[in-house]
PDB file of N, CA and C in Angstrom:
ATOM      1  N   UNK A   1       7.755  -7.275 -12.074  1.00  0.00           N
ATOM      2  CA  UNK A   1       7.517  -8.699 -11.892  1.00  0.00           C
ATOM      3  C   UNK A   1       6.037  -9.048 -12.014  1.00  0.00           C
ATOM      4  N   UNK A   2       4.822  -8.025 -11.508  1.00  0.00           N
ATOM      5  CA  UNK A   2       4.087  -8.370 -11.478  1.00  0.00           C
ATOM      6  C   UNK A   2       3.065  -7.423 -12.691  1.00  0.00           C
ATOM      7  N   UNK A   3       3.610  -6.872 -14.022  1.00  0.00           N
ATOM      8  CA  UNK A   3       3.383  -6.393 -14.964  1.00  0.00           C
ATOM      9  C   UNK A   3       2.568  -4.937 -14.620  1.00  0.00           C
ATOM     10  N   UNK A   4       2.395  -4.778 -13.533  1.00  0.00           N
ATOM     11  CA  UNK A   4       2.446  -3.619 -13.219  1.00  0.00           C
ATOM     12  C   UNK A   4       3.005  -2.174 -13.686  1.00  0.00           C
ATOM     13  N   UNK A   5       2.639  -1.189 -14.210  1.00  0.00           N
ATOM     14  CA  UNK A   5       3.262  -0.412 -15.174  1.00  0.00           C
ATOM     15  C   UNK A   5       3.233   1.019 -14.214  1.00  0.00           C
ATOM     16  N   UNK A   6       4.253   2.040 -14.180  1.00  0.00           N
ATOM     17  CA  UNK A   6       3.966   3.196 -13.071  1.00  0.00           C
ATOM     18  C   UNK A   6       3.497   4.458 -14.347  1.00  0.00           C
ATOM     19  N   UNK A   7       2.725   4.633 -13.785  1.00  0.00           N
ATOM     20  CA  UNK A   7       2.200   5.658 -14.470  1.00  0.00           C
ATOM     21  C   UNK A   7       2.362   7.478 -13.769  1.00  0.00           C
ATOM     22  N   UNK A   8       2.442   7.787 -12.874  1.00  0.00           N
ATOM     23  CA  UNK A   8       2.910   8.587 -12.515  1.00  0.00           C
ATOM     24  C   UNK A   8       3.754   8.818 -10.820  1.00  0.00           C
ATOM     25  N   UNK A   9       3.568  10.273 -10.315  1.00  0.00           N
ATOM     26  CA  UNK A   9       3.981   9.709  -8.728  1.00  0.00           C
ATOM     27  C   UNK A   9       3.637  11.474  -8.360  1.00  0.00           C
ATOM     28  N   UNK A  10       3.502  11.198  -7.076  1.00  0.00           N
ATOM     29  CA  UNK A  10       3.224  12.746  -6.393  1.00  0.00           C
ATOM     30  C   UNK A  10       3.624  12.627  -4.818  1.00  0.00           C
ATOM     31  N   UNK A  11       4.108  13.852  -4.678  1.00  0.00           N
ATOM     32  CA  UNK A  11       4.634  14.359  -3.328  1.00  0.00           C
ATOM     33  C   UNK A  11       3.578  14.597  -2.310  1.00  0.00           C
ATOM     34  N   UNK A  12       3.334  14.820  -1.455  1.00  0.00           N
ATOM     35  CA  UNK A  12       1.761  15.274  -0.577  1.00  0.00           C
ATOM     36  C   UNK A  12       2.402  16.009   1.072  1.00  0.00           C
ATOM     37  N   UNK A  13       1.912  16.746   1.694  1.00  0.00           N
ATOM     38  CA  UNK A  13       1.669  16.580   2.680  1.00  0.00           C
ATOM     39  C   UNK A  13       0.560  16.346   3.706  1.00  0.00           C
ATOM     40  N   UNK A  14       0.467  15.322   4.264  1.00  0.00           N
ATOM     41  CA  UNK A  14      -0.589  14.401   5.377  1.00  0.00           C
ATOM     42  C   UNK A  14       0.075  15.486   6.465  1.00  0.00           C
ATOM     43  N   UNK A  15      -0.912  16.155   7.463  1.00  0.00           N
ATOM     44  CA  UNK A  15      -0.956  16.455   8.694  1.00  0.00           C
ATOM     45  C   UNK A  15       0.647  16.756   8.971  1.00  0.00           C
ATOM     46  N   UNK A  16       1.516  17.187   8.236  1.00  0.00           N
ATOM     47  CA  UNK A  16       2.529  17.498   8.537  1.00  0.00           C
ATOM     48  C   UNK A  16       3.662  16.546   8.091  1.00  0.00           C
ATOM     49  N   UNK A  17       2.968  15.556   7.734  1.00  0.00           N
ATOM     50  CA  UNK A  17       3.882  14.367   7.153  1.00  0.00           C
ATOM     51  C   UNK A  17       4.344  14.186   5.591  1.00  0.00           C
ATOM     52  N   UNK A  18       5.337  14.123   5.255  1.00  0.00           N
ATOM     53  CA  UNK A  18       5.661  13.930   3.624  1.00  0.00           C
ATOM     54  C   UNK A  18       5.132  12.901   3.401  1.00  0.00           C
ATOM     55  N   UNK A  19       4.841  12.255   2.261  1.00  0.00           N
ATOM     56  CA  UNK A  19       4.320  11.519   1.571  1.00  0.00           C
ATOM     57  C   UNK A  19       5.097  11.511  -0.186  1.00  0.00           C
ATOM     58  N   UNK A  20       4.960  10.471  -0.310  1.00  0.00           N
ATOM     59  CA  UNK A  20       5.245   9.684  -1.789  1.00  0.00           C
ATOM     60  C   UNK A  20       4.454   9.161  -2.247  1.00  0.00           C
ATOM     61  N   UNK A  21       4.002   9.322  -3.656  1.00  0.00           N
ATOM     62  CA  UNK A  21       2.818   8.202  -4.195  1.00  0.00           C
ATOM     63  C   UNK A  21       3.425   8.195  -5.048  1.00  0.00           C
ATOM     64  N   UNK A  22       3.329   6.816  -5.823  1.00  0.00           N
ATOM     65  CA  UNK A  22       3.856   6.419  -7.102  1.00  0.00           C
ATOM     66  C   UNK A  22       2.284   5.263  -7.681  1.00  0.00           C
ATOM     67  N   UNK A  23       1.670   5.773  -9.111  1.00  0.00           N
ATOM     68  CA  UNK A  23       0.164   5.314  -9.411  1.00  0.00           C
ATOM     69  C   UNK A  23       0.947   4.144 -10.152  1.00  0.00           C
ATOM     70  N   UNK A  24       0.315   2.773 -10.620  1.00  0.00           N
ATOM     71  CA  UNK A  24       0.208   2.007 -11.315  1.00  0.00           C
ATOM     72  C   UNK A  24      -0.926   1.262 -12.173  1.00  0.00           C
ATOM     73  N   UNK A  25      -0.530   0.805 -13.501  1.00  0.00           N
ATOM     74  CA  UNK A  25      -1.965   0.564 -13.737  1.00  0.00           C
ATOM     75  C   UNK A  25      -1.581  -0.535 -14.391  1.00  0.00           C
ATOM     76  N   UNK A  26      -2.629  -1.632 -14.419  1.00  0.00           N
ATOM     77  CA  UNK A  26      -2.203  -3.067 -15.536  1.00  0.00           C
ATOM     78  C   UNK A  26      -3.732  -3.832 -15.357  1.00  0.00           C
ATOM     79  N   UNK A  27      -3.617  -3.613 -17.022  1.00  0.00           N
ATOM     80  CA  UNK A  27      -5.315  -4.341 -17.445  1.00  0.00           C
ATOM     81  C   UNK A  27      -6.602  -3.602 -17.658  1.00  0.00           C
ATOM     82  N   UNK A  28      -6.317  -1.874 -17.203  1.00  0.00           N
ATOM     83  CA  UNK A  28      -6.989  -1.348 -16.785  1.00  0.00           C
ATOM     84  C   UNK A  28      -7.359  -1.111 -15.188  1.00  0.00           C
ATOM     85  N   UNK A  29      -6.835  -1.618 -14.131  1.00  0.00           N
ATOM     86  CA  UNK A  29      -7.229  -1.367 -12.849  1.00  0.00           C
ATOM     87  C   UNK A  29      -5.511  -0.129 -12.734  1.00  0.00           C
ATOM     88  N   UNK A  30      -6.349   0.471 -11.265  1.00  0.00           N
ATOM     89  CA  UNK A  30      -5.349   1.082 -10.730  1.00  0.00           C
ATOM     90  C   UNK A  30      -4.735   0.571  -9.380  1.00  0.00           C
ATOM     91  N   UNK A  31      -3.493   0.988  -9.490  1.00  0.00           N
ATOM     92  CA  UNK A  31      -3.299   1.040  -7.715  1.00  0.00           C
ATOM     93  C   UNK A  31      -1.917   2.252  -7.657  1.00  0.00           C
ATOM     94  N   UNK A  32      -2.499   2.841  -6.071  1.00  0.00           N
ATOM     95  CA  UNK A  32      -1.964   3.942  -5.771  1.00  0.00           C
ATOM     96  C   UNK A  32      -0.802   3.496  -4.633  1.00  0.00           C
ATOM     97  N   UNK A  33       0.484   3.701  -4.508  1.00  0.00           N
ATOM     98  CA  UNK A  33       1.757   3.193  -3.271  1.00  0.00           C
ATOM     99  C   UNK A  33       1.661   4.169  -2.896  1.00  0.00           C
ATOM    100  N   UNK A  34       1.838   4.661  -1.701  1.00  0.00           N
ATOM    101  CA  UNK A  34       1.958   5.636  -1.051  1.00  0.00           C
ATOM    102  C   UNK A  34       2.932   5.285   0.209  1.00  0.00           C
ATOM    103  N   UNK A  35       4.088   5.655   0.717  1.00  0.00           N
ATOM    104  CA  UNK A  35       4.600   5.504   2.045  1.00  0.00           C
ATOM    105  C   UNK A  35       4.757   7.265   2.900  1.00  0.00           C
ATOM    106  N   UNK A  36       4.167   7.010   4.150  1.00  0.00           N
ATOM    107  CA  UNK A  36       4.333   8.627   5.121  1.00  0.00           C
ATOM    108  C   UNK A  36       5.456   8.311   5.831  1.00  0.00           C
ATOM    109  N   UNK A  37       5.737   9.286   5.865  1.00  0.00           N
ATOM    110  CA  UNK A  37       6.888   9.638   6.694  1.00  0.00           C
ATOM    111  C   UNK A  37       6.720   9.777   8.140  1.00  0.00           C
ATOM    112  N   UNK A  38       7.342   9.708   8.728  1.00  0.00           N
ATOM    113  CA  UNK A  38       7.188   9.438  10.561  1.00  0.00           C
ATOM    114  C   UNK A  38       6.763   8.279  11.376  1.00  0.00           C
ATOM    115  N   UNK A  39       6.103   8.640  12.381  1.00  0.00           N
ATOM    116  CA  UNK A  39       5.758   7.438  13.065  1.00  0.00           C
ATOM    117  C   UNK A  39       4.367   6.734  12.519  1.00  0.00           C
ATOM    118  N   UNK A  40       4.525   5.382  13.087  1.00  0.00           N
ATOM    119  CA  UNK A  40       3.180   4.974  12.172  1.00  0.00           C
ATOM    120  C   UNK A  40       1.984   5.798  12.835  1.00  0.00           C
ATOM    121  N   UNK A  41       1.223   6.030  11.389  1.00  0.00           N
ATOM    122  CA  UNK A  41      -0.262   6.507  11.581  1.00  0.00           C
ATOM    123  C   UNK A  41      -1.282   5.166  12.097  1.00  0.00           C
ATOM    124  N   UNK A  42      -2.269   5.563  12.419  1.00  0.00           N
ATOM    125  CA  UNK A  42      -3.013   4.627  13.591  1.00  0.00           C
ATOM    126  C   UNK A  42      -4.019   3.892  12.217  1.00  0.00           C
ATOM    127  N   UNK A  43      -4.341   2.547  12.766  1.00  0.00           N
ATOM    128  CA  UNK A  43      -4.929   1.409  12.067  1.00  0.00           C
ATOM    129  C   UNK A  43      -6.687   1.979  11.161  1.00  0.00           C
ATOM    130  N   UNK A  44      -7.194   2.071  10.460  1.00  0.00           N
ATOM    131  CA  UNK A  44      -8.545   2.589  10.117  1.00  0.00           C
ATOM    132  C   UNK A  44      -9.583   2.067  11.640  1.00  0.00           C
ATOM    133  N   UNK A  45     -10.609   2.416  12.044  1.00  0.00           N
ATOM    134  CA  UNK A  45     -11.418   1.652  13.063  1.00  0.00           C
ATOM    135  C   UNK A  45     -11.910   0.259  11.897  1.00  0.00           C
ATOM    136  N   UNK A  46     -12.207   0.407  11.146  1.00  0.00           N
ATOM    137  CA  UNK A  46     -12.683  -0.728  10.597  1.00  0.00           C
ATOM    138  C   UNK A  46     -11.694  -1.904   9.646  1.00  0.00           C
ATOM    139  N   UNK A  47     -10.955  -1.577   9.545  1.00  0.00           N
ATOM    140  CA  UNK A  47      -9.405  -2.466   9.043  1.00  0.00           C
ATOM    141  C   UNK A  47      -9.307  -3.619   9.772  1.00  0.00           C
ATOM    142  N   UNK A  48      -8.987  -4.896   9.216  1.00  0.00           N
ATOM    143  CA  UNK A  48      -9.162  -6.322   9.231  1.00  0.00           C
ATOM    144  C   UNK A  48      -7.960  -6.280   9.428  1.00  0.00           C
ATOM    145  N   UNK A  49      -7.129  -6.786  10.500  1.00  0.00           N
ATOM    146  CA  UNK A  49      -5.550  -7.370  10.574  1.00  0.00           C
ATOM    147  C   UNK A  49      -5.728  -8.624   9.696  1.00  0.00           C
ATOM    148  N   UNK A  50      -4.942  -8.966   8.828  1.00  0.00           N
ATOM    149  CA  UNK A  50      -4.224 -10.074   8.154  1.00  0.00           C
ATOM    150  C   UNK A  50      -2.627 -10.648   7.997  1.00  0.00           C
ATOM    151  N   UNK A  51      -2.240 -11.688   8.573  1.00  0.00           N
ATOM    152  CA  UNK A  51      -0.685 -11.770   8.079  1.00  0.00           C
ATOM    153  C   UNK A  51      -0.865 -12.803   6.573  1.00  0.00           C
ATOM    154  N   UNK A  52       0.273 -12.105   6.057  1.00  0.00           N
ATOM    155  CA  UNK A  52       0.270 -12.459   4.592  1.00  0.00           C
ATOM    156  C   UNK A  52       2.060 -12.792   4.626  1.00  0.00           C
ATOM    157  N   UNK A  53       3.019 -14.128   3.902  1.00  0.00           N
ATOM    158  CA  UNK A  53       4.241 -13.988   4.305  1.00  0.00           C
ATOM    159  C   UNK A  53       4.967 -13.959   5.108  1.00  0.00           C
ATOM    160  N   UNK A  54       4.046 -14.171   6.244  1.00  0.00           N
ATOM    161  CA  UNK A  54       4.690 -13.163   7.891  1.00  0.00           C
ATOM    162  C   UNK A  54       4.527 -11.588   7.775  1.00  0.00           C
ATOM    163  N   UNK A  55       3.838 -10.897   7.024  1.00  0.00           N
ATOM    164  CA  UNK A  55       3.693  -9.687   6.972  1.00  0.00           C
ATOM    165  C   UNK A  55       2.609  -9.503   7.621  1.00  0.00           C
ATOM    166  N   UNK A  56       2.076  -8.197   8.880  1.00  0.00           N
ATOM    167  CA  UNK A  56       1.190  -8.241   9.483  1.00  0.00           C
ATOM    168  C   UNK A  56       0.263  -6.736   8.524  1.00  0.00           C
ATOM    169  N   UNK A  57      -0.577  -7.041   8.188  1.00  0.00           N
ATOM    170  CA  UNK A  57      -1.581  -5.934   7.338  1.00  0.00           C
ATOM    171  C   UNK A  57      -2.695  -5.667   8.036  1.00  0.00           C
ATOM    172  N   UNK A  58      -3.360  -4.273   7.343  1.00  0.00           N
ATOM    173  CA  UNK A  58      -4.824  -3.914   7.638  1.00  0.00           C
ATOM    174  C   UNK A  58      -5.296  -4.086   6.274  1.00  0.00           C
ATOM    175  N   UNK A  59      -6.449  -4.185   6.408  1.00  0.00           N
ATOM    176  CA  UNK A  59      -7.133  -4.232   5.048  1.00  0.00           C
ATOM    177  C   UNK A  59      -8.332  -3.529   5.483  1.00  0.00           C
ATOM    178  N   UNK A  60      -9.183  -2.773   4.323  1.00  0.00           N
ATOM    179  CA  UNK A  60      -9.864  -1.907   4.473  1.00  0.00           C
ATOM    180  C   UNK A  60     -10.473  -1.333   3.421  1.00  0.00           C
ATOM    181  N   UNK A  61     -11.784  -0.564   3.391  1.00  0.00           N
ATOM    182  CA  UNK A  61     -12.241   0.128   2.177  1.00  0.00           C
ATOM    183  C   UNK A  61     -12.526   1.822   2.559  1.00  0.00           C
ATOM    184  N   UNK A  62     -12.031   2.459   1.538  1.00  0.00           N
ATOM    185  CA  UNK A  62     -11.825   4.154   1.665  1.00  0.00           C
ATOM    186  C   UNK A  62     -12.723   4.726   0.441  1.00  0.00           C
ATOM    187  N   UNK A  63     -13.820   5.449   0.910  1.00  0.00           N
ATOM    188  CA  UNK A  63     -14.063   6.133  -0.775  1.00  0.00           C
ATOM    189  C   UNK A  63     -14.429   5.161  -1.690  1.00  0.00           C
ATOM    190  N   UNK A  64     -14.588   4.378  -1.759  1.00  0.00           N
ATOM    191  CA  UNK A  64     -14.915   2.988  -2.489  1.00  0.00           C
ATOM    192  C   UNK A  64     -13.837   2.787  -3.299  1.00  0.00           C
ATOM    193  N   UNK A  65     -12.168   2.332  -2.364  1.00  0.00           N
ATOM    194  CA  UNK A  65     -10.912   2.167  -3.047  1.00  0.00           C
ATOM    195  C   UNK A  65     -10.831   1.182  -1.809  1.00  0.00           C
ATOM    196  N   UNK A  66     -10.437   0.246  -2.304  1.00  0.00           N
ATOM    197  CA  UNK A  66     -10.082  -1.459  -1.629  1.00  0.00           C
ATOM    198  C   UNK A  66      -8.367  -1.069  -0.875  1.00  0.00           C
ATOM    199  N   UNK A  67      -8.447  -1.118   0.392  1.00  0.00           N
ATOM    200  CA  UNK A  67      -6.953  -0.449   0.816  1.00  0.00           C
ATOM    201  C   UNK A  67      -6.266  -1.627   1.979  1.00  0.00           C
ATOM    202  N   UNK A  68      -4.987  -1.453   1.764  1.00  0.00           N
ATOM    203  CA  UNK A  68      -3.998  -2.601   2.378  1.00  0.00           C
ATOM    204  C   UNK A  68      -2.948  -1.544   3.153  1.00  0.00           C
ATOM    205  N   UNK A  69      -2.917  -2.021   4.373  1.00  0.00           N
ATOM    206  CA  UNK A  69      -1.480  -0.826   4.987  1.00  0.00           C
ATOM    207  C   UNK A  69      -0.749  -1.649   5.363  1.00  0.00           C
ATOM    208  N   UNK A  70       0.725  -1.334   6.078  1.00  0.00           N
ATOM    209  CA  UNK A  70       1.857  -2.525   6.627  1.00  0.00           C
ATOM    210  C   UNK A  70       2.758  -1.309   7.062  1.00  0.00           C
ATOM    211  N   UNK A  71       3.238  -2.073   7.936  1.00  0.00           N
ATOM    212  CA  UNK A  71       4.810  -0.969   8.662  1.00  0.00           C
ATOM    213  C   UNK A  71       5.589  -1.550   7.476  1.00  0.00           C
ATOM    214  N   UNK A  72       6.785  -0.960   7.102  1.00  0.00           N
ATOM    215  CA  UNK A  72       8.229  -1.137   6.174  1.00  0.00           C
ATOM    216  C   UNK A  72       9.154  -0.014   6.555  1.00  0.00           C
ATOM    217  N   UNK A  73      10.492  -0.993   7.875  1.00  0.00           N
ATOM    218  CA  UNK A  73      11.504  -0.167   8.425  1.00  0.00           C
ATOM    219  C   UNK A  73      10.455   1.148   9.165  1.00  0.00           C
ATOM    220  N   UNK A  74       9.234   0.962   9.811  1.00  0.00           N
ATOM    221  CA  UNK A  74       8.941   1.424  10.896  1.00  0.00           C
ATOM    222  C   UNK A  74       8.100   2.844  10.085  1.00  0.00           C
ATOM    223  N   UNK A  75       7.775   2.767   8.657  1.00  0.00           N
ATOM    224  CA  UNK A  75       7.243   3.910   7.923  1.00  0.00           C
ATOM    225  C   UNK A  75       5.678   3.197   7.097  1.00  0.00           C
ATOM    226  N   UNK A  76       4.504   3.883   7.946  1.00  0.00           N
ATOM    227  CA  UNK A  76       3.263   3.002   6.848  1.00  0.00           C
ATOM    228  C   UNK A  76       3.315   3.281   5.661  1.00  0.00           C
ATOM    229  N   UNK A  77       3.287   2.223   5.152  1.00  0.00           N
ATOM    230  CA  UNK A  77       3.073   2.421   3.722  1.00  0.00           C
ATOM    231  C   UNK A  77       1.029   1.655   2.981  1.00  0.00           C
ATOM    232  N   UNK A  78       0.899   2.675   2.076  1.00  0.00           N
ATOM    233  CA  UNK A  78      -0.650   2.877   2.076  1.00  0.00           C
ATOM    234  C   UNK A  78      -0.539   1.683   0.555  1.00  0.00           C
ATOM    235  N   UNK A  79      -1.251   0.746  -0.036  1.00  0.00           N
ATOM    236  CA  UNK A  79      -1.748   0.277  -1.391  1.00  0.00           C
ATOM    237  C   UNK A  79      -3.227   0.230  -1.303  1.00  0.00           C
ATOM    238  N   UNK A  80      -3.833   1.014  -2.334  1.00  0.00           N
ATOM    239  CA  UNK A  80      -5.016   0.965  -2.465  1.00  0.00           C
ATOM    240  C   UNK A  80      -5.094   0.904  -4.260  1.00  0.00           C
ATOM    241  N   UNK A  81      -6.392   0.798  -4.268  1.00  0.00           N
ATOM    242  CA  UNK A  81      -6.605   0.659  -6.105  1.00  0.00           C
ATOM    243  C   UNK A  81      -8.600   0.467  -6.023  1.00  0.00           C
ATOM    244  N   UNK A  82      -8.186   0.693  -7.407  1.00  0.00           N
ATOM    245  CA  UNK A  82      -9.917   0.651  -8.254  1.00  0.00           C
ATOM    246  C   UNK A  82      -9.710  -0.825  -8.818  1.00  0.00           C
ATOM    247  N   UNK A  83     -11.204  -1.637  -8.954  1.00  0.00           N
ATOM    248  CA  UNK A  83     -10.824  -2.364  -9.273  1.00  0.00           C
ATOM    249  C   UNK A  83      -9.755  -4.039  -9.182  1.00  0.00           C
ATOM    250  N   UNK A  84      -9.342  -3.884  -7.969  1.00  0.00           N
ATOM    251  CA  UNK A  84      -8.168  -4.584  -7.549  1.00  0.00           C
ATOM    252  C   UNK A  84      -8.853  -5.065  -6.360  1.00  0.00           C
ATOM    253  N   UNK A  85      -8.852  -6.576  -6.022  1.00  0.00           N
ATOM    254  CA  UNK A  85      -9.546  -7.200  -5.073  1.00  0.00           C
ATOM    255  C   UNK A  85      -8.278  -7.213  -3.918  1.00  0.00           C
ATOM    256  N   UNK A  86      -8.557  -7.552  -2.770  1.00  0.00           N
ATOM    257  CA  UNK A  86      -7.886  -7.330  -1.307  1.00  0.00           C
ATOM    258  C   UNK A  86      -6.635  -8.614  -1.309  1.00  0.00           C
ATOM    259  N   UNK A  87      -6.853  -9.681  -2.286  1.00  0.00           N
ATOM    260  CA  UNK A  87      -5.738 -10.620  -2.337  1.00  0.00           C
ATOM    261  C   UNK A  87      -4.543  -9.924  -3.442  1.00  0.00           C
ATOM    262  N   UNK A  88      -5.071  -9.194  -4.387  1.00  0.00           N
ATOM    263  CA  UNK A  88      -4.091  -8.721  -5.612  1.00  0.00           C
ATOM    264  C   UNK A  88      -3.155  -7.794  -4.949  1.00  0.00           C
ATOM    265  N   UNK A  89      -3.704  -7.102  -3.771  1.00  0.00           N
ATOM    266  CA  UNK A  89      -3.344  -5.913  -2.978  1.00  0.00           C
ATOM    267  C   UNK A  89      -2.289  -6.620  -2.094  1.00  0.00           C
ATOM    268  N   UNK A  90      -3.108  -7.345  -1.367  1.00  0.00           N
ATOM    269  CA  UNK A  90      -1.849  -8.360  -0.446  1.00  0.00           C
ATOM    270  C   UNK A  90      -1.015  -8.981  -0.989  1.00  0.00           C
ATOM    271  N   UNK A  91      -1.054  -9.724  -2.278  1.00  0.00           N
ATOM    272  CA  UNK A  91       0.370 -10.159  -2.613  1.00  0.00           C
ATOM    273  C   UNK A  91       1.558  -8.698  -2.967  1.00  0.00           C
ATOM    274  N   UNK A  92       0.579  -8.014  -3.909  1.00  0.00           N
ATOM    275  CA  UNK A  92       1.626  -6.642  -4.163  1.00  0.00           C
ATOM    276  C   UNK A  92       2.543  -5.562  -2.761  1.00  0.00           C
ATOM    277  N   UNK A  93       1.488  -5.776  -1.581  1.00  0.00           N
ATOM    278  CA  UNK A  93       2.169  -5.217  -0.707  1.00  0.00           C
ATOM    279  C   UNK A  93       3.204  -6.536   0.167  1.00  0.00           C
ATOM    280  N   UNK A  94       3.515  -7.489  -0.190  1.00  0.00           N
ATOM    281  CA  UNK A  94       4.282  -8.217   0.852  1.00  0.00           C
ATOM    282  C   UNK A  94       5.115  -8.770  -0.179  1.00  0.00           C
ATOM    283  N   UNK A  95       5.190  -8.196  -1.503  1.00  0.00           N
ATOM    284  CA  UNK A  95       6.345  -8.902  -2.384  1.00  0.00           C
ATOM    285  C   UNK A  95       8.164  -7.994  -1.852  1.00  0.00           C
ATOM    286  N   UNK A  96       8.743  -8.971  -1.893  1.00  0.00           N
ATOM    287  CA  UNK A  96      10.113  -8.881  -0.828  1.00  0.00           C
ATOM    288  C   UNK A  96      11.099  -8.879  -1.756  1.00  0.00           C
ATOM    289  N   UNK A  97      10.763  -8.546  -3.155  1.00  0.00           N
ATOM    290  CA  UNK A  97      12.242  -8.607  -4.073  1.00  0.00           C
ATOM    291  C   UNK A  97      13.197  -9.917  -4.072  1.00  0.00           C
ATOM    292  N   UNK A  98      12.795 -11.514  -3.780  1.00  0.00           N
ATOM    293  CA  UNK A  98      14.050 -12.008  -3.647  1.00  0.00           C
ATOM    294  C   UNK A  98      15.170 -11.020  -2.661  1.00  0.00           C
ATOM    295  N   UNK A  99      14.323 -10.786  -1.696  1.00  0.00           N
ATOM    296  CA  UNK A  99      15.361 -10.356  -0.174  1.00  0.00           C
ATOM    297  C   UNK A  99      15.280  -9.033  -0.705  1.00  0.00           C
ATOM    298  N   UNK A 100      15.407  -8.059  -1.566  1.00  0.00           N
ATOM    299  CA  UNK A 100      16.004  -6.688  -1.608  1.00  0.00           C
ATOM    300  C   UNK A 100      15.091  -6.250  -0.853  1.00  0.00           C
ATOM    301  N   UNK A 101      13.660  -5.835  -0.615  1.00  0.00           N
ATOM    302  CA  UNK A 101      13.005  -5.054  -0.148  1.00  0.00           C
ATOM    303  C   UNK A 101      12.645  -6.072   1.676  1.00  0.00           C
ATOM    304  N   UNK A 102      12.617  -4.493   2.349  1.00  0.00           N
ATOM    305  CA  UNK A 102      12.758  -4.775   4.013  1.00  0.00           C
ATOM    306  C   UNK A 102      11.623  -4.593   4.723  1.00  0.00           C
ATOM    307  N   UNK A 103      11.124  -5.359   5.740  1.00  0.00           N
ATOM    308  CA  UNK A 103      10.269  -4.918   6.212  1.00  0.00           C
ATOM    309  C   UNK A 103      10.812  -4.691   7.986  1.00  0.00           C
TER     310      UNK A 103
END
């Protein structure tokens, strides 16, 4: 929907936690999805709460990668990217499928 193209995806383990990443790229910028498995991991110290939608977010910068987190069904899920400003990030993390996708 949002011309977003997936370019690859990788498995990880975080501190004992599985992980999913699936990369995207459109225009030349990137962005990386990532959701961990378990209980939520704790907020960055420097992460900005934002609600976006009724969606409650952190926003944040890592490594010099512009980063957005959110609970979905009680699992954080990570969007970060090169290139990609903190609003491109927030609409991509609070898009709801016309209802399919849950938070």
């Amino acid at each position: 929907e949002f011309g977003w193209r997936a370019t690859g995806q990788r498995a990880d383990d975080l501190e004992g936690r599985d992980t999913r990443t699936v990369a995207y790229e459109k225009d030349g910028a990137r962005v990386a999805y990532t959701i961990v498995a378990g209980d939520a991991l704790d907020d960055p110290d420097d992460a900005r709460a934002v609600t976006r939608d009724g969606v409650e977010l952190r926003e944040f910068s890592s490594d010099g990668r512009t980063a957005v987190t959110w609970l979905r069904d009680g699992r954080t899920c990570v969007l970060s990217g090169e290139g990609v400003d903190e609003d491109t990030l927030t609409k991509l993390a609070v898009w709801k499928g016309a209802g399919a996708v849950s938070f």
